[in-house]
C-alpha atoms as a PDB file:
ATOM      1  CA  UNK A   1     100.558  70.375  63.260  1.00  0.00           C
ATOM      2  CA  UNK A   2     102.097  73.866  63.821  1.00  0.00           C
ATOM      3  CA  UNK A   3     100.959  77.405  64.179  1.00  0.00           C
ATOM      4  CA  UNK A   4     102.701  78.045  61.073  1.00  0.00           C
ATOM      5  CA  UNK A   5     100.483  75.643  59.654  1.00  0.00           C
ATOM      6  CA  UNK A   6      97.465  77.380  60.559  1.00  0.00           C
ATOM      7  CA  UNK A   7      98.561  80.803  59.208  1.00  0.00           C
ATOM      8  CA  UNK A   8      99.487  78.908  55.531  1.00  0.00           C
ATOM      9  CA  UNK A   9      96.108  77.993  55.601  1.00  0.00           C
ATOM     10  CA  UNK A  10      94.559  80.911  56.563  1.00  0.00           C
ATOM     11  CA  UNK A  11      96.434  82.723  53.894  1.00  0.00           C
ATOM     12  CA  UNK A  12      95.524  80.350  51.158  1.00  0.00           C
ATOM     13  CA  UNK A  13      91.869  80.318  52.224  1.00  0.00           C
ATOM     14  CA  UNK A  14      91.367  84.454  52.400  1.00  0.00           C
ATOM     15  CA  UNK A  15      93.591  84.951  48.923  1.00  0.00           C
ATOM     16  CA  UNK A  16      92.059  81.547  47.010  1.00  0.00           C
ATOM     17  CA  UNK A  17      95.090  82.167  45.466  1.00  0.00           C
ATOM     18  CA  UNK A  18      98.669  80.114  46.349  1.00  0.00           C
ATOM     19  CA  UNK A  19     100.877  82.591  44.658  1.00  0.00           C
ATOM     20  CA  UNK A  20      99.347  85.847  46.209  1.00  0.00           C
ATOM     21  CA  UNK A  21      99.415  84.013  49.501  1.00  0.00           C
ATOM     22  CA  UNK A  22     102.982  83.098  49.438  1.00  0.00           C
ATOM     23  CA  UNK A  23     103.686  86.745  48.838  1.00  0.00           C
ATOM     24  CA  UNK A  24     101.617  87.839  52.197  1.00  0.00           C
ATOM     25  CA  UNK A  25     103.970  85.684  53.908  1.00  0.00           C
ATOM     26  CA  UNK A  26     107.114  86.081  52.166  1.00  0.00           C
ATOM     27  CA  UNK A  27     108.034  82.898  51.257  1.00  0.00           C
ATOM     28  CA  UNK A  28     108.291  81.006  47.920  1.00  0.00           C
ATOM     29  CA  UNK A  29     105.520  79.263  46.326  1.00  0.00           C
ATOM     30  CA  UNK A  30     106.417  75.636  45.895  1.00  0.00           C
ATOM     31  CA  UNK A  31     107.611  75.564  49.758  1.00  0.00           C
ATOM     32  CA  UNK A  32     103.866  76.698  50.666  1.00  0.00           C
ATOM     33  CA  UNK A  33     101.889  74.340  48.576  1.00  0.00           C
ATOM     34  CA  UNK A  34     104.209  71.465  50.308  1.00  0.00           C
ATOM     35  CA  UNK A  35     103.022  72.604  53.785  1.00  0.00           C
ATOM     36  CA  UNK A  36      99.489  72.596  52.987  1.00  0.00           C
ATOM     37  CA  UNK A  37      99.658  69.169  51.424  1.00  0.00           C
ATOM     38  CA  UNK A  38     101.423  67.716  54.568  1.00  0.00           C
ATOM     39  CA  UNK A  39      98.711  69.567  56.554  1.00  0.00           C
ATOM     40  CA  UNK A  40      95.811  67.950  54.788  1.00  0.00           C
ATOM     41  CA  UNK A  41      97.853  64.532  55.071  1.00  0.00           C
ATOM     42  CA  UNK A  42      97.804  65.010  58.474  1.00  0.00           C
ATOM     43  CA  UNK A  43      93.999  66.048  58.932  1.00  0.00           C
ATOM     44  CA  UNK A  44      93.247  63.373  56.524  1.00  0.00           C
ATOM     45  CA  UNK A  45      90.789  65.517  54.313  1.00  0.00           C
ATOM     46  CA  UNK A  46      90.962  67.704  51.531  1.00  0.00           C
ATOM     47  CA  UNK A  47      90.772  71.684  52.415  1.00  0.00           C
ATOM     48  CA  UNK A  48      91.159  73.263  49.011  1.00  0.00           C
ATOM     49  CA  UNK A  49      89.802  72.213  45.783  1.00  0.00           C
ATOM     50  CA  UNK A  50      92.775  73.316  42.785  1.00  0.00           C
ATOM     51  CA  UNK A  51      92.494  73.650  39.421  1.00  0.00           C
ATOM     52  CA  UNK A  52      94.549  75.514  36.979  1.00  0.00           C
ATOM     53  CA  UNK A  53      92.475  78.649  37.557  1.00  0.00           C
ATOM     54  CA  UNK A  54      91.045  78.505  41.034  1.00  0.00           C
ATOM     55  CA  UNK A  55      91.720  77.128  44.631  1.00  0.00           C
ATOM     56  CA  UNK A  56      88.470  77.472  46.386  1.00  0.00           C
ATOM     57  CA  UNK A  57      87.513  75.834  50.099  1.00  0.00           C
ATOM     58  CA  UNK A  58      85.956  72.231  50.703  1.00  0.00           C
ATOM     59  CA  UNK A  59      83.105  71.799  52.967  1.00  0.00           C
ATOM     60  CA  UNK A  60      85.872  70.533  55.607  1.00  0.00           C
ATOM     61  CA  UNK A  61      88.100  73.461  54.423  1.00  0.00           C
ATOM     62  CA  UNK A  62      85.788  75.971  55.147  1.00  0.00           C
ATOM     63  CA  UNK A  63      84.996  74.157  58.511  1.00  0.00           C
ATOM     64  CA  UNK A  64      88.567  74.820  58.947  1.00  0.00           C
ATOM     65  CA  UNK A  65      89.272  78.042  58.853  1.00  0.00           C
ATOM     66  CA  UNK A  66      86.864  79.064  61.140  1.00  0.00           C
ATOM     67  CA  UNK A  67      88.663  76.645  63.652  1.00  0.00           C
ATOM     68  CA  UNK A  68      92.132  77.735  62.287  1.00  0.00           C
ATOM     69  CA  UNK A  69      90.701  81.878  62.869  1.00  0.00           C
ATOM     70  CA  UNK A  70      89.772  80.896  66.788  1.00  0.00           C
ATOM     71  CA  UNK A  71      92.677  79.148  67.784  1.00  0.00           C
ATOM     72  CA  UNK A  72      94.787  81.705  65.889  1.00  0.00           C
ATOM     73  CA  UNK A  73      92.997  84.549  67.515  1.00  0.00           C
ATOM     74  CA  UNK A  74      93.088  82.658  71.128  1.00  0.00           C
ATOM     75  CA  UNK A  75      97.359  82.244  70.972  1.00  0.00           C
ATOM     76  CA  UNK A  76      97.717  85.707  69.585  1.00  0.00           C
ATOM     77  CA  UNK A  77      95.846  86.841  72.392  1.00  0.00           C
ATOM     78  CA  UNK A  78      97.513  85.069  74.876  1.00  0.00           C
ATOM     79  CA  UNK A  79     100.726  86.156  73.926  1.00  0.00           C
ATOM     80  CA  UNK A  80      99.915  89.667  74.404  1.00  0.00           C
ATOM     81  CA  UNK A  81      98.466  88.676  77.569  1.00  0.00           C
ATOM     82  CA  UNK A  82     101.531  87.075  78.893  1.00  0.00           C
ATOM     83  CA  UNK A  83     103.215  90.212  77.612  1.00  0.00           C
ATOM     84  CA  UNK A  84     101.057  92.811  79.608  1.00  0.00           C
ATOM     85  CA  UNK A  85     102.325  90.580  82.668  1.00  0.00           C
ATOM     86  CA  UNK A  86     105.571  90.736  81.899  1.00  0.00           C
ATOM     87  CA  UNK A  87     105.894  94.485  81.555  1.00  0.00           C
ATOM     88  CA  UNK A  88     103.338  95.142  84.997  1.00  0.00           C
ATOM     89  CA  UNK A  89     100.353  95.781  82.654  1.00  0.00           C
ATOM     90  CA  UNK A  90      98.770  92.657  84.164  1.00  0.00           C
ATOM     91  CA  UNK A  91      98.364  90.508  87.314  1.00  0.00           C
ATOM     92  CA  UNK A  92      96.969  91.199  90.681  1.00  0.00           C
ATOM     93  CA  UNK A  93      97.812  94.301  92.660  1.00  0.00           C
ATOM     94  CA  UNK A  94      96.965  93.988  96.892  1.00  0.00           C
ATOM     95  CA  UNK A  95      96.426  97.474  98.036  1.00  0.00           C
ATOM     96  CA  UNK A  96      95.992  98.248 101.747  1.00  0.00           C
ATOM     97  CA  UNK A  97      94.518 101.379 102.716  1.00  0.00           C
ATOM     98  CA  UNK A  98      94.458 103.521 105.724  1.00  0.00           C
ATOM     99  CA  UNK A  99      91.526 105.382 107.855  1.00  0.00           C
ATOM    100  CA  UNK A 100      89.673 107.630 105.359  1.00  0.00           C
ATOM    101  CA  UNK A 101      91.581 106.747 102.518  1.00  0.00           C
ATOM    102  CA  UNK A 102      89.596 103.695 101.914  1.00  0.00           C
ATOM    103  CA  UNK A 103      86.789 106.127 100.965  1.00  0.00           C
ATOM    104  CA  UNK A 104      88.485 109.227  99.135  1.00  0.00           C
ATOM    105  CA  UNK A 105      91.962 107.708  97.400  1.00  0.00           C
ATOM    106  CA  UNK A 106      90.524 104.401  96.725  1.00  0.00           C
ATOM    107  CA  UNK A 107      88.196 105.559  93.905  1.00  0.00           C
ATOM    108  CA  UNK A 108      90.230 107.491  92.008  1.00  0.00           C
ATOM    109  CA  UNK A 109      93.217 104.831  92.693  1.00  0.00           C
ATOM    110  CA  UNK A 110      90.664 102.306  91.175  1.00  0.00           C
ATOM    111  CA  UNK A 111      89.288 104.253  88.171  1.00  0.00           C
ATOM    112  CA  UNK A 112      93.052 105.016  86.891  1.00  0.00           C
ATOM    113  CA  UNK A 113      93.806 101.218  86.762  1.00  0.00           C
ATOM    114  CA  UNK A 114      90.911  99.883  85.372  1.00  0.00           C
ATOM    115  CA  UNK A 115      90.641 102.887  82.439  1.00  0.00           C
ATOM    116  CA  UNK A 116      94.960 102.878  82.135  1.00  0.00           C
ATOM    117  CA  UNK A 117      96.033  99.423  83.316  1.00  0.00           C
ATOM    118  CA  UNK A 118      92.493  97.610  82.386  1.00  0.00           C
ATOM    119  CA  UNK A 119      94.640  93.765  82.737  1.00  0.00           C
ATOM    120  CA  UNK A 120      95.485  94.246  86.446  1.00  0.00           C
ATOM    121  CA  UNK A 121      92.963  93.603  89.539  1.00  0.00           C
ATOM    122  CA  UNK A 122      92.509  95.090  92.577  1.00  0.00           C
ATOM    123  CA  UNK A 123      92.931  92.920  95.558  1.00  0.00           C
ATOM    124  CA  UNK A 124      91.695  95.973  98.196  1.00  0.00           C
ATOM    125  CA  UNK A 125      92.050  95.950 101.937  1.00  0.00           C
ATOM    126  CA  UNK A 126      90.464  98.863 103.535  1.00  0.00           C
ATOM    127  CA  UNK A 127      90.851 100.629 107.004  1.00  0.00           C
ATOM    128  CA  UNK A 128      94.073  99.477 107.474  1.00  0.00           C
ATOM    129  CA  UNK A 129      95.938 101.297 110.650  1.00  0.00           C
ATOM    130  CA  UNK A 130      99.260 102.501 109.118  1.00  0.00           C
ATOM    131  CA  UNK A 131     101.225 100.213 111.337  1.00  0.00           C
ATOM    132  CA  UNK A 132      99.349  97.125 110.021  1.00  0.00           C
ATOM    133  CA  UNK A 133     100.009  97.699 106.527  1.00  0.00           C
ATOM    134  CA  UNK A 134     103.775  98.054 107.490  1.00  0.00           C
ATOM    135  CA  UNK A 135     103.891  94.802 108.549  1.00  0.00           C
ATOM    136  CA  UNK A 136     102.079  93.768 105.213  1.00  0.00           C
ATOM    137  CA  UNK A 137     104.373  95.692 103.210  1.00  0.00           C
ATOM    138  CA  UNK A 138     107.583  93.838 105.183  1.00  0.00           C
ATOM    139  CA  UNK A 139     105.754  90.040 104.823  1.00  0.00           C
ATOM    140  CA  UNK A 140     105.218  90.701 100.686  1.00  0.00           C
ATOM    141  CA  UNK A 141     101.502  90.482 101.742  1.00  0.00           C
ATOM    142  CA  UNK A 142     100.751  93.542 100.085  1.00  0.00           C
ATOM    143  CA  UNK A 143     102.355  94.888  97.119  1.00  0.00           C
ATOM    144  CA  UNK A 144     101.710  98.837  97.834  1.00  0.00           C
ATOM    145  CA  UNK A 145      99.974 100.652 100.714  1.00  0.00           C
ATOM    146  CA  UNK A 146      98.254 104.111 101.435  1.00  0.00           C
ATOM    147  CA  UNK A 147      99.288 105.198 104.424  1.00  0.00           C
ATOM    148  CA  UNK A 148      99.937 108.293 107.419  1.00  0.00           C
ATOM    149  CA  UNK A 149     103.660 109.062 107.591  1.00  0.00           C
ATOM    150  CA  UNK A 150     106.372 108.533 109.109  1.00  0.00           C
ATOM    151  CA  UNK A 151     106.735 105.098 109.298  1.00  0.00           C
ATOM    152  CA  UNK A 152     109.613 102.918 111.481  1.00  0.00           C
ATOM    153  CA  UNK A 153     110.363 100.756 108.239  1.00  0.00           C
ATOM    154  CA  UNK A 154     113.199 101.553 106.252  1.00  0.00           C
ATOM    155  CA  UNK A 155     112.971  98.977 103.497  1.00  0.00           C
ATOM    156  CA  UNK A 156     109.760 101.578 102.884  1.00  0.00           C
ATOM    157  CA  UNK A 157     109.542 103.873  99.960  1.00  0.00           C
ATOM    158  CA  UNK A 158     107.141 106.473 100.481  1.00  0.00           C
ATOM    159  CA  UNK A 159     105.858 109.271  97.668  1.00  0.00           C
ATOM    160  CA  UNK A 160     103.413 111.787  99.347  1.00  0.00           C
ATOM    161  CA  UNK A 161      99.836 111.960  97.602  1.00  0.00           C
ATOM    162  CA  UNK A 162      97.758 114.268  99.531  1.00  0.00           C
ATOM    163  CA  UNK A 163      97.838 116.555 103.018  1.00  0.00           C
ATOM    164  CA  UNK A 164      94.832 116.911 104.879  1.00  0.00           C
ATOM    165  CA  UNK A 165      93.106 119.531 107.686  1.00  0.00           C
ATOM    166  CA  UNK A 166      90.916 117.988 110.750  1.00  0.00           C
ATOM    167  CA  UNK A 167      87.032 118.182 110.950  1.00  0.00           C
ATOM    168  CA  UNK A 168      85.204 117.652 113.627  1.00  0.00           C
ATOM    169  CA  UNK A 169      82.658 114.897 113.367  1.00  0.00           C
ATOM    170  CA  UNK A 170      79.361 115.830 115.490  1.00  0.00           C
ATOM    171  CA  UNK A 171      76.129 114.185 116.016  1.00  0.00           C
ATOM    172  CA  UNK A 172      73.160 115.724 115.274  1.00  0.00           C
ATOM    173  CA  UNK A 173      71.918 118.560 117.409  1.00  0.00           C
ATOM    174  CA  UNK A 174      75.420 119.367 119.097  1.00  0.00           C
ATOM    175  CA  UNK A 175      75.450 122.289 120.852  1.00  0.00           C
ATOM    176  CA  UNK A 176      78.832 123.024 118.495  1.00  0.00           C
ATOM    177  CA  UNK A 177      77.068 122.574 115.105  1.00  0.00           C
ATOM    178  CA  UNK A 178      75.556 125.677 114.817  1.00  0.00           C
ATOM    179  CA  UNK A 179      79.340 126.843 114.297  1.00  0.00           C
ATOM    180  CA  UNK A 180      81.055 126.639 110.713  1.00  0.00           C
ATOM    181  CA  UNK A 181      84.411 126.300 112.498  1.00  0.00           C
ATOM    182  CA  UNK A 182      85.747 125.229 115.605  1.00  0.00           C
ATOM    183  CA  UNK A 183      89.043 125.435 117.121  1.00  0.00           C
ATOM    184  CA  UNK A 184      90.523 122.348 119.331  1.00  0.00           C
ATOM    185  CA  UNK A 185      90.218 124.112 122.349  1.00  0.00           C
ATOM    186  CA  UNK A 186      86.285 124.413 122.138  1.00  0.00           C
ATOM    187  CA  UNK A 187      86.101 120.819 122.295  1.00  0.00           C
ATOM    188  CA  UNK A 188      87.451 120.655 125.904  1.00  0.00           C
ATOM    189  CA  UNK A 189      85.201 118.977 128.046  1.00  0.00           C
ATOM    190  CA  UNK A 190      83.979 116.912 124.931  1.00  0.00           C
ATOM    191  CA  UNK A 191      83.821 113.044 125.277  1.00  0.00           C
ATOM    192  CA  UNK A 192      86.173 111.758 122.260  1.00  0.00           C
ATOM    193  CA  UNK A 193      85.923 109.232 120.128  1.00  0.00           C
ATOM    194  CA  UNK A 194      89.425 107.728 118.998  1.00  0.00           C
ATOM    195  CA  UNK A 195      91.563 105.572 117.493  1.00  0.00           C
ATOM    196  CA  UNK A 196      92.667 102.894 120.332  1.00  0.00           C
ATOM    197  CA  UNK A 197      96.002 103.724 122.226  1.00  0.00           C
ATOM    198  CA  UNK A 198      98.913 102.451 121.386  1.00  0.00           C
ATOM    199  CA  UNK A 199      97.674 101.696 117.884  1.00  0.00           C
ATOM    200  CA  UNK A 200     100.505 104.157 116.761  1.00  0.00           C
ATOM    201  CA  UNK A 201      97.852 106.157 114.801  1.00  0.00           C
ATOM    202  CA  UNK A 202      99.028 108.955 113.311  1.00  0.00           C
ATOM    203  CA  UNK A 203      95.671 110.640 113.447  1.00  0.00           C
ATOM    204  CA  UNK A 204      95.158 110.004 117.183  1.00  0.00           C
ATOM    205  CA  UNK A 205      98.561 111.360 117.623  1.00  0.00           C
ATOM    206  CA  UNK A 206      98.101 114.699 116.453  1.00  0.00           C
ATOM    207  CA  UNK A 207      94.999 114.974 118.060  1.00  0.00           C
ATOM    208  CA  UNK A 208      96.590 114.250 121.283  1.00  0.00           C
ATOM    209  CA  UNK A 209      99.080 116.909 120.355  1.00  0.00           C
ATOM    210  CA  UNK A 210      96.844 119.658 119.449  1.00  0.00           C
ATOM    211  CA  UNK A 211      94.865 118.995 122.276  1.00  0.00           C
ATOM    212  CA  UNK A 212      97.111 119.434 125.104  1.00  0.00           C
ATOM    213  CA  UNK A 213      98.808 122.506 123.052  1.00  0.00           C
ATOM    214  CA  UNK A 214      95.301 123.867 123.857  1.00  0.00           C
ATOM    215  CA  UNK A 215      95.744 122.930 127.756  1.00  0.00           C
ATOM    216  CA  UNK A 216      93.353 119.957 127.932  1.00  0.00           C
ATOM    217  CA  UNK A 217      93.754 116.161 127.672  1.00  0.00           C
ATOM    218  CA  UNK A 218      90.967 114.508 125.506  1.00  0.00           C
ATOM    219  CA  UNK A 219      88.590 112.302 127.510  1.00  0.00           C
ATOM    220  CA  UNK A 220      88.217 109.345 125.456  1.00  0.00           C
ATOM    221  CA  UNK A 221      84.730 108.105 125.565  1.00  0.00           C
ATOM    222  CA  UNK A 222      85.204 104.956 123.153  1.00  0.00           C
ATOM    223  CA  UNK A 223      88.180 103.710 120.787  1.00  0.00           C
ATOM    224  CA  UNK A 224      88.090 102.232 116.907  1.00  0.00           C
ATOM    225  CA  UNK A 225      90.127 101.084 114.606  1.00  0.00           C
ATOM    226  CA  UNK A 226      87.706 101.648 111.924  1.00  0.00           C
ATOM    227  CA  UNK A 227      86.505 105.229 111.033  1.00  0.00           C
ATOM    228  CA  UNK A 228      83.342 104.028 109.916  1.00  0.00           C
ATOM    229  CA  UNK A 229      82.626 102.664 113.334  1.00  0.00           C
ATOM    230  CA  UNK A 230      83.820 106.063 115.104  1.00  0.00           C
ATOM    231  CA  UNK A 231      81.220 107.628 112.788  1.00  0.00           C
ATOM    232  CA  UNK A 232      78.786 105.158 114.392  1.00  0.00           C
ATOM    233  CA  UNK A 233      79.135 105.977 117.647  1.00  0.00           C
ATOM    234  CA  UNK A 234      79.017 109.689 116.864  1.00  0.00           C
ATOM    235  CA  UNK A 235      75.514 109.326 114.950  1.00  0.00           C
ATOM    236  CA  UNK A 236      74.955 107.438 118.048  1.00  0.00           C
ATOM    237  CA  UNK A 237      75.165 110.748 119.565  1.00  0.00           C
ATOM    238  CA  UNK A 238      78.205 108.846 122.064  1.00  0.00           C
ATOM    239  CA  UNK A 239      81.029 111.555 121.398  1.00  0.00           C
ATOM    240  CA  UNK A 240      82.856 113.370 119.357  1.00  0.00           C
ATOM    241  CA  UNK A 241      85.658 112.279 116.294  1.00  0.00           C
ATOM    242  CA  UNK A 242      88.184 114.900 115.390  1.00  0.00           C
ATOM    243  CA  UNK A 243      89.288 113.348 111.574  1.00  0.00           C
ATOM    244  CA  UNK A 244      90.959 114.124 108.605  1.00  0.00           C
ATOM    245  CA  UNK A 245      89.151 116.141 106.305  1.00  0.00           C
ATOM    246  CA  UNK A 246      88.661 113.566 103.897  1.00  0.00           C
ATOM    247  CA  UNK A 247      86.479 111.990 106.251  1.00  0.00           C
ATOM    248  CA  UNK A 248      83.851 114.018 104.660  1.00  0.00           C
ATOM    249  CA  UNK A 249      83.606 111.681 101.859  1.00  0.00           C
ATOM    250  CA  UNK A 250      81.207 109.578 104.046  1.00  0.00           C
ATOM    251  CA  UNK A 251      77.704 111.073 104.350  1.00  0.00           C
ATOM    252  CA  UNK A 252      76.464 109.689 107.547  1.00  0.00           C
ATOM    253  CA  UNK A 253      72.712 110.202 108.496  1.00  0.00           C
ATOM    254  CA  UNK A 254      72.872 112.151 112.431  1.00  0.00           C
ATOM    255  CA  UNK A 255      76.579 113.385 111.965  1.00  0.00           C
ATOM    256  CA  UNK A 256      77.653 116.604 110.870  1.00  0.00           C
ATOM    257  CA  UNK A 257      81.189 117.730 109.906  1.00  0.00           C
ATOM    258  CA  UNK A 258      82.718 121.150 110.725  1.00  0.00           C
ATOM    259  CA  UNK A 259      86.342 122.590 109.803  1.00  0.00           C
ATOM    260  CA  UNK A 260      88.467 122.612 113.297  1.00  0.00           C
ATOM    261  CA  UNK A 261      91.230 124.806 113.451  1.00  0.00           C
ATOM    262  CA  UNK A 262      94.592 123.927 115.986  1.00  0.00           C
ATOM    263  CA  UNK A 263      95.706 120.707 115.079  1.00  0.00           C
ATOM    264  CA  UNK A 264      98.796 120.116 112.677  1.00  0.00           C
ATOM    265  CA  UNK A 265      98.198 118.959 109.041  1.00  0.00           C
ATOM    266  CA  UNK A 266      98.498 114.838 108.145  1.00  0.00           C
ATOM    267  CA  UNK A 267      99.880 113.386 105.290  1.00  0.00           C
ATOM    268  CA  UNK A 268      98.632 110.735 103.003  1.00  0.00           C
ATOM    269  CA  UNK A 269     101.554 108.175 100.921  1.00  0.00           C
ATOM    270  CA  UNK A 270     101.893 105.753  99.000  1.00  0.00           C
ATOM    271  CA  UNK A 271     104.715 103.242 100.521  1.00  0.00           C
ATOM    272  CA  UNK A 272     105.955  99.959  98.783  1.00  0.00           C
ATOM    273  CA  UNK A 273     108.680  97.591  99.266  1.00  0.00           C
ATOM    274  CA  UNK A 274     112.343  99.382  98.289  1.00  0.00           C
ATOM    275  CA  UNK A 275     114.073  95.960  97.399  1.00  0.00           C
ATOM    276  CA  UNK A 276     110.973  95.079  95.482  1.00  0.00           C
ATOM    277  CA  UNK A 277     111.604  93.994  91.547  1.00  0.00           C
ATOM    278  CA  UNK A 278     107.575  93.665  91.112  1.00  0.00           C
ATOM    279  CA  UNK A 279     106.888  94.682  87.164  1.00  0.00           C
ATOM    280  CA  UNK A 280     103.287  95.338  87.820  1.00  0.00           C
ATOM    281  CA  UNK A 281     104.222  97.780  90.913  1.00  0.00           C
ATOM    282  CA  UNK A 282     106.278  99.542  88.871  1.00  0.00           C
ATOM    283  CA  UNK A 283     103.525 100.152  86.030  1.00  0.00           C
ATOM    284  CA  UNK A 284     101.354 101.004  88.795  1.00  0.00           C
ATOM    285  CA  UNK A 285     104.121 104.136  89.987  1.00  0.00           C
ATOM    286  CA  UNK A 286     104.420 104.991  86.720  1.00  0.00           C
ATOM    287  CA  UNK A 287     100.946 105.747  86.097  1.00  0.00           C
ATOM    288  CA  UNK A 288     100.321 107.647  88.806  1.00  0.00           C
ATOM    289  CA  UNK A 289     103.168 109.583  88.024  1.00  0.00           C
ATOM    290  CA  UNK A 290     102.087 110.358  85.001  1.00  0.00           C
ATOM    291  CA  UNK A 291      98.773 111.401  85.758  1.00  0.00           C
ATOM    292  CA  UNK A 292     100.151 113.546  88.710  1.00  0.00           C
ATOM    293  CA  UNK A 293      98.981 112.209  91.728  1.00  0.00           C
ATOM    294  CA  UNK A 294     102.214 112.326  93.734  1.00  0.00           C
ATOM    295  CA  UNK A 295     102.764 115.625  95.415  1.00  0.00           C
ATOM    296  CA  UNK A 296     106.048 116.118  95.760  1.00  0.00           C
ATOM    297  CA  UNK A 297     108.891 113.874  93.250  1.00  0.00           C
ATOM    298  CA  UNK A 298     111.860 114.966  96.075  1.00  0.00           C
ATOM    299  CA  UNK A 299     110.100 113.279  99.227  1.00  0.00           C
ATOM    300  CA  UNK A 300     111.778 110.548 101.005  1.00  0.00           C
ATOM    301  CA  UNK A 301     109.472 110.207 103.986  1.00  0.00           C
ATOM    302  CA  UNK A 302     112.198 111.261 106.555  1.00  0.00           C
ATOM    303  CA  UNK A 303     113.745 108.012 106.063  1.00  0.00           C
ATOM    304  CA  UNK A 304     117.351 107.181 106.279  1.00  0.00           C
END
């Protein structure tokens, strides 16, 4: 038994008519009437009753068709399934995110593939340091990254999707809050909390940077990878976290944020794989492209 056999049938059943059905499926009528006598040879029951007037369904015809409808229905789908995957509009996409990212990209990264690309899932990994998700990218661990330029890599793409200002993370009851906006050099004298040293943190970096622009070192009181756990400590009323803006995101009960003036803007980007052939990565570009979330077309990351 064939597909083919199946849609004969189907046709037959829906027109009770051999001559009309032949005509849905543009083909003679002799040819047609031979298939659906080999089919019920092969079945070994009778699915149409024919007379000279009518061709109506058996009990085991109409038992049949709704068999003949499901698997039908379960190939076509299948096919267009295997389809989707074939042109990136299916499969499993590994994401790693950076830092605050995981909290203010992530859900609008996540909404535009499940309403645009509704076949593909979302394998996430979340506060990422950008290094690490270098070295993901490079091993084909991940298949596309958000991360703080510049990066060392250049078998990286990188598209720019958003630049960010510094807050100041406080706890409650800082003798700073009562200020809308700070500059880096009122925080001299502050303990800091920080991403860890040597972590190649782009955030920490700058920090450093806008901190001894403003004649002070920061004293670094503890050190996390994870922004959620600097926000921790803060609420724990243990220091202070100068962060990206988007850090706001995360409504923390005993921390308050305020704008901080001083310190040099930081980049957010998407990066993937340059030599990669990946259909579904390329899907994924393309719709964020064409719902406008990369900033600049032109930008090559400062890579070679």
């Amino acid at each position: 038994m064939e597909l083919r056999h199946l849609r004969y049938f189907i046709a037959v059943a829906e027109t009770r008519h051999f001559g009309q059905a032949a005509e849905r499926l543009q083909m003679a009528q002799p040819p047609l009437s031979q298939q659906i006598r080999q089919l019920e040879a092969e079945l070994g029951a009778e699915l149409l009753a024919r007379t000279t007037r009518s061709v109506n369904l058996t009990p085991a015809g109409e038992a049949f068709l709704t068999d003949a409808r499901r698997i039908l229905s379960t190939v076509e789908e299948a096919a267009r399934r295997a389809r989707r995957f074939a042109d990136g509009k299916g499969g499993t996409l590994r994401i790693g995110l950076t830092g605050t990212a995981s909290y203010t990209q992530l859900p609008a990264l996540a909404r535009l593939v499940k309403e645009q690309l509704p076949d593909v899932v979302l394998d996430i990994h979340t506060e990422m340091l950008t290094p690490a998700i270098e070295l993901a990218l490079a091993a084909g661990e991940l298949d596309v990254g958000v991360l703080r330029p510049p990066v060392r890599d250049p078998a990286l793409a990188l598209r720019p999707i958003a630049r960010e200002t510094f807050v100041v993370a406080l706890p409650d009851g800082h003798r700073l809050a009562a200020a809308e906006r700070l500059t880096i050099g009122e925080l001299r004298g502050e303990d800091f909390i920080m991403y860890p040293a040597g972590s190649r943190s782009v955030v920490r970096d700058a920090v450093v940077s806008a901190c001894r622009a403003a004649d002070f070192y920061p004293r670094v009181a503890h050190e996390s990878a994870k922004t959620s756990t600097q926000l921790s400590l803060v609420a724990a009323g243990l220091g202070i976290a100068v962060l990206p803006e988007s850090v706001r995101g995360i409504a923390l009960a005993g921390v308050q944020y305020r704008a901080v003036t001083g310190a040099a803007d930081v980049e957010l980007a998407l990066a993937w794989c340059r030599t990669g052939d990946s259909p579904l990565v390329a899907a994924f570009l393309a719709t964020l492209e064409d719902n406008n979330i990369f900033l600049d077309p032109s930008y090559s990351g400062g890579l070679p």
